[in-house]
N, C-alpha and C. Protein backbone atom coordinates (compact mmCIF):
# COMPACT_ATOMS: atom_id res chain seq x y z
N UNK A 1 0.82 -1.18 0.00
CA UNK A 1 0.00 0.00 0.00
C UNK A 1 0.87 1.25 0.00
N UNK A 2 2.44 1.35 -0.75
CA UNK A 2 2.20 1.96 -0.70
C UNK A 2 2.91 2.88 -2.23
N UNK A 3 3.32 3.87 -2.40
CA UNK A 3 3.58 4.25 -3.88
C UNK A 3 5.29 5.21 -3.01
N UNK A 4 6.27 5.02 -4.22
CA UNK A 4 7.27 5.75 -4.13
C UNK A 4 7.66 6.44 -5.12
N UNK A 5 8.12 8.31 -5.43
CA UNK A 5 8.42 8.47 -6.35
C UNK A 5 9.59 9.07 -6.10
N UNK A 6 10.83 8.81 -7.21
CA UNK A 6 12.16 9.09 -7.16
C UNK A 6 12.33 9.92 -7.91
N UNK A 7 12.81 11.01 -7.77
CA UNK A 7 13.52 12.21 -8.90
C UNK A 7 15.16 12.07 -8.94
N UNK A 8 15.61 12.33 -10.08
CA UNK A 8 16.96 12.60 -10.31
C UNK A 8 17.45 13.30 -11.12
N UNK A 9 18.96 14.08 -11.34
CA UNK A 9 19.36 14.66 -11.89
C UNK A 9 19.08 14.13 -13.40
N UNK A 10 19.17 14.68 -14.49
CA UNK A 10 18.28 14.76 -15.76
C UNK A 10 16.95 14.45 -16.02
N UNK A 11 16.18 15.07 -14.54
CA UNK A 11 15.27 15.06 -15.37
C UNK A 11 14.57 13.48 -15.58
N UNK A 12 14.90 12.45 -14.41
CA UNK A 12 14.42 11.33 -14.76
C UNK A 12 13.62 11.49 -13.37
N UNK A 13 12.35 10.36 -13.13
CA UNK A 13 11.58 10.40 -12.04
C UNK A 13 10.79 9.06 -12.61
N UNK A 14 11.74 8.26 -11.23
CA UNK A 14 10.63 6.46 -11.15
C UNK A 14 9.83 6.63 -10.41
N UNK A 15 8.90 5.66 -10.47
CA UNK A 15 7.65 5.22 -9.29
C UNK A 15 7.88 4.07 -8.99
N UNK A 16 7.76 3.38 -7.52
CA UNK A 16 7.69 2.22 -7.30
C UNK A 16 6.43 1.53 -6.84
N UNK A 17 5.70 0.68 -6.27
CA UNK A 17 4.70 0.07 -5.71
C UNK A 17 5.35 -1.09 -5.19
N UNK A 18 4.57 -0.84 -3.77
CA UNK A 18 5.08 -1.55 -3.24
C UNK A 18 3.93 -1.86 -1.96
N UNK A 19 3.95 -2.87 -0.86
CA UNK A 19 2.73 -3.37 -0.03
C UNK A 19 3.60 -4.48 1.05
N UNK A 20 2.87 -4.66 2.15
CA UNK A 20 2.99 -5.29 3.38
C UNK A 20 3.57 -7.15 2.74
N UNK A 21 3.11 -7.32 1.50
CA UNK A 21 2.97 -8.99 1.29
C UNK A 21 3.86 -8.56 -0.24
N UNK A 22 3.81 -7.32 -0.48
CA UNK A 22 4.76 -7.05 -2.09
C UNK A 22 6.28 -6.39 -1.97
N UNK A 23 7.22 -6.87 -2.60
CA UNK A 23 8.33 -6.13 -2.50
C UNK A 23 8.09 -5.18 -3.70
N UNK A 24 8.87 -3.93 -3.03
CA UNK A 24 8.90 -2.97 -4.08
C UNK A 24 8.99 -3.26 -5.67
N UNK A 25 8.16 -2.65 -6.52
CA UNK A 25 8.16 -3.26 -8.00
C UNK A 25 8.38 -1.90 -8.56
N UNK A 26 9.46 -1.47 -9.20
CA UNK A 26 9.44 -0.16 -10.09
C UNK A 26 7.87 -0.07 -11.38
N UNK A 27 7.10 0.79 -11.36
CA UNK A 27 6.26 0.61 -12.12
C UNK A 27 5.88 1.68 -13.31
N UNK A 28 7.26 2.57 -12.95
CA UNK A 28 7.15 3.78 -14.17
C UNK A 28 8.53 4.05 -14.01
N UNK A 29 8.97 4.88 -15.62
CA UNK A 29 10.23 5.44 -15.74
C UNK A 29 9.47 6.79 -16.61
N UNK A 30 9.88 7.60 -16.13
CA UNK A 30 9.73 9.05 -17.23
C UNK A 30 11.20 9.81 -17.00
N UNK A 31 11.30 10.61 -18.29
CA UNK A 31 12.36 11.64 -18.22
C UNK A 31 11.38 12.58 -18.80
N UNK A 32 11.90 14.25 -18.29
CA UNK A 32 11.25 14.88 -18.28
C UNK A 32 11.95 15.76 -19.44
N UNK A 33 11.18 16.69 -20.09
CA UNK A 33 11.89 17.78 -21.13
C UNK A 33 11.88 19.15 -20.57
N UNK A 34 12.97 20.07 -21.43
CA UNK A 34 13.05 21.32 -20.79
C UNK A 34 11.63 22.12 -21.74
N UNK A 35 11.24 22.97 -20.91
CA UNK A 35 9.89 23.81 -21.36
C UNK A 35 10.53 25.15 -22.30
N UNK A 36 10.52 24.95 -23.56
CA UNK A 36 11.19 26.05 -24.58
C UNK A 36 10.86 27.50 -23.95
N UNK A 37 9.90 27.67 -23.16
CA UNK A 37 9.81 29.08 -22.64
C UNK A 37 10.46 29.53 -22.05
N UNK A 38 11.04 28.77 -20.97
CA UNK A 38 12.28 29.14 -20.45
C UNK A 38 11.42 29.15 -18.87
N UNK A 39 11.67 29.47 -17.99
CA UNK A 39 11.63 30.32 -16.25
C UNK A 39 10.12 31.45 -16.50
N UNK A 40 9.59 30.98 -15.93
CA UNK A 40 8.46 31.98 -15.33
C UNK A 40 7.86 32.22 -16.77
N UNK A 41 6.83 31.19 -17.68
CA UNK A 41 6.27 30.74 -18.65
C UNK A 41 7.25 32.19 -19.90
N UNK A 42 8.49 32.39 -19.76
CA UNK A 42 8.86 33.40 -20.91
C UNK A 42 9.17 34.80 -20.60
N UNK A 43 8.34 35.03 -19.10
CA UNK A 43 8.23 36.43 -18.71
C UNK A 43 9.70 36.77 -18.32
N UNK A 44 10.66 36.09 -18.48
CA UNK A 44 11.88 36.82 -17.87
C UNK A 44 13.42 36.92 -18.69
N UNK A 45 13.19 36.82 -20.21
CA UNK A 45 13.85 36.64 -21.32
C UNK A 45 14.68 35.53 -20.93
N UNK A 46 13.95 34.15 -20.42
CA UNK A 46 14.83 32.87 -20.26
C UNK A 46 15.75 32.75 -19.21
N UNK A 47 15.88 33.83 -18.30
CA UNK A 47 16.93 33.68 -17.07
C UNK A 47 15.99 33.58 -15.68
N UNK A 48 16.50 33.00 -14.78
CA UNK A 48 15.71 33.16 -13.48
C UNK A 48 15.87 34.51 -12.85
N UNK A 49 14.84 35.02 -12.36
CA UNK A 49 15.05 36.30 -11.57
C UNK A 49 15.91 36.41 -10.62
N UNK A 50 16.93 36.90 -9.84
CA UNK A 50 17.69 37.36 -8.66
C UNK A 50 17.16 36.53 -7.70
N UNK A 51 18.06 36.03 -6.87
CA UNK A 51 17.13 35.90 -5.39
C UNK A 51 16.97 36.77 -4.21
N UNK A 52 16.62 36.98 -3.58
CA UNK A 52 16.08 37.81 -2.51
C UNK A 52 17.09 38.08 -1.74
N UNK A 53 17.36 39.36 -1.18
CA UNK A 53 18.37 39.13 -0.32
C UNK A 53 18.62 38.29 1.24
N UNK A 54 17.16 38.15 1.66
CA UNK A 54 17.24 36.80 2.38
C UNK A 54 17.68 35.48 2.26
N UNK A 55 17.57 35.03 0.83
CA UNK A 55 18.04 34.07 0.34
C UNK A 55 18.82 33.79 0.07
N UNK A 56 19.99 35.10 -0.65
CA UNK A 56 21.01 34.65 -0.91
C UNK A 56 21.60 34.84 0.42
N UNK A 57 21.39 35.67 1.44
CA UNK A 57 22.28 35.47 2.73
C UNK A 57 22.18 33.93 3.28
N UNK A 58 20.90 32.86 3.08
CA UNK A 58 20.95 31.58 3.64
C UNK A 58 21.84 30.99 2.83
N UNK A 59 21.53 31.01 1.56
CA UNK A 59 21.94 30.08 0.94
C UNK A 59 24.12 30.49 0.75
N UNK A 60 24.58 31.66 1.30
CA UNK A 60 25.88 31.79 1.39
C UNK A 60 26.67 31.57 2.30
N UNK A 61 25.78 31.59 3.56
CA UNK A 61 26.03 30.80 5.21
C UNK A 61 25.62 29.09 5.08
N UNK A 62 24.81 28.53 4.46
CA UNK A 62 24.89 27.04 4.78
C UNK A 62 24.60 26.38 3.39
N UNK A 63 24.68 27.41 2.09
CA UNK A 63 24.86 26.38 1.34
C UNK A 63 23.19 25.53 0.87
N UNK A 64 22.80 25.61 -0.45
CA UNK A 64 21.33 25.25 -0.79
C UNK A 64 21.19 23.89 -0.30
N UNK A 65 19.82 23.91 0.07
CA UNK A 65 19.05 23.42 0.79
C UNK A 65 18.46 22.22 -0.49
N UNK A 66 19.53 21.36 -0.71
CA UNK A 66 18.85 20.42 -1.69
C UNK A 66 17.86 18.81 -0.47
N UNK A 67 18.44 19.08 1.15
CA UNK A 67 17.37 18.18 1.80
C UNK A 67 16.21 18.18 1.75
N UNK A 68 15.94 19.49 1.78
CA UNK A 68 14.61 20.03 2.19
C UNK A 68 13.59 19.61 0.97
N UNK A 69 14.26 19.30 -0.66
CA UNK A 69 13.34 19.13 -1.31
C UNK A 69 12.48 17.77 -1.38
């Protein structure tokens, strides 16, 4: 009962299934594509906007927060 989904670098993301009497069974593979618009559906001529100055002060003291995702 229950479902697992895995993301990874390029853009790939499995699913597993899995249950109390089932061992985990991978039951999907997708890779994902980049969206030709770019960041924020086009509105930002293809670059990401700045980050905040809150943000960049966290992220220059400990470094991005790839746990948290």
């Amino acid at each position: 009962d229950d479902i697992g989904i895995g993301l990874a670098p390029g853009g790939i993301a499995k699913v597993w299934l899995g249950g109390p009497c089932l061992k985990s069974v991978e039951i999907a593979r997708v890779v994902g594509t980049i969206n030709p618009r770019g960041p924020y559906e086009g509105k930002s001529g293809g670059k990401h906007r700045p980050l905040s100055e809150t943000s960049k002060a966290y992220i220059e003291k400990f470094g991005i927060p790839y746990g948290s995702w």
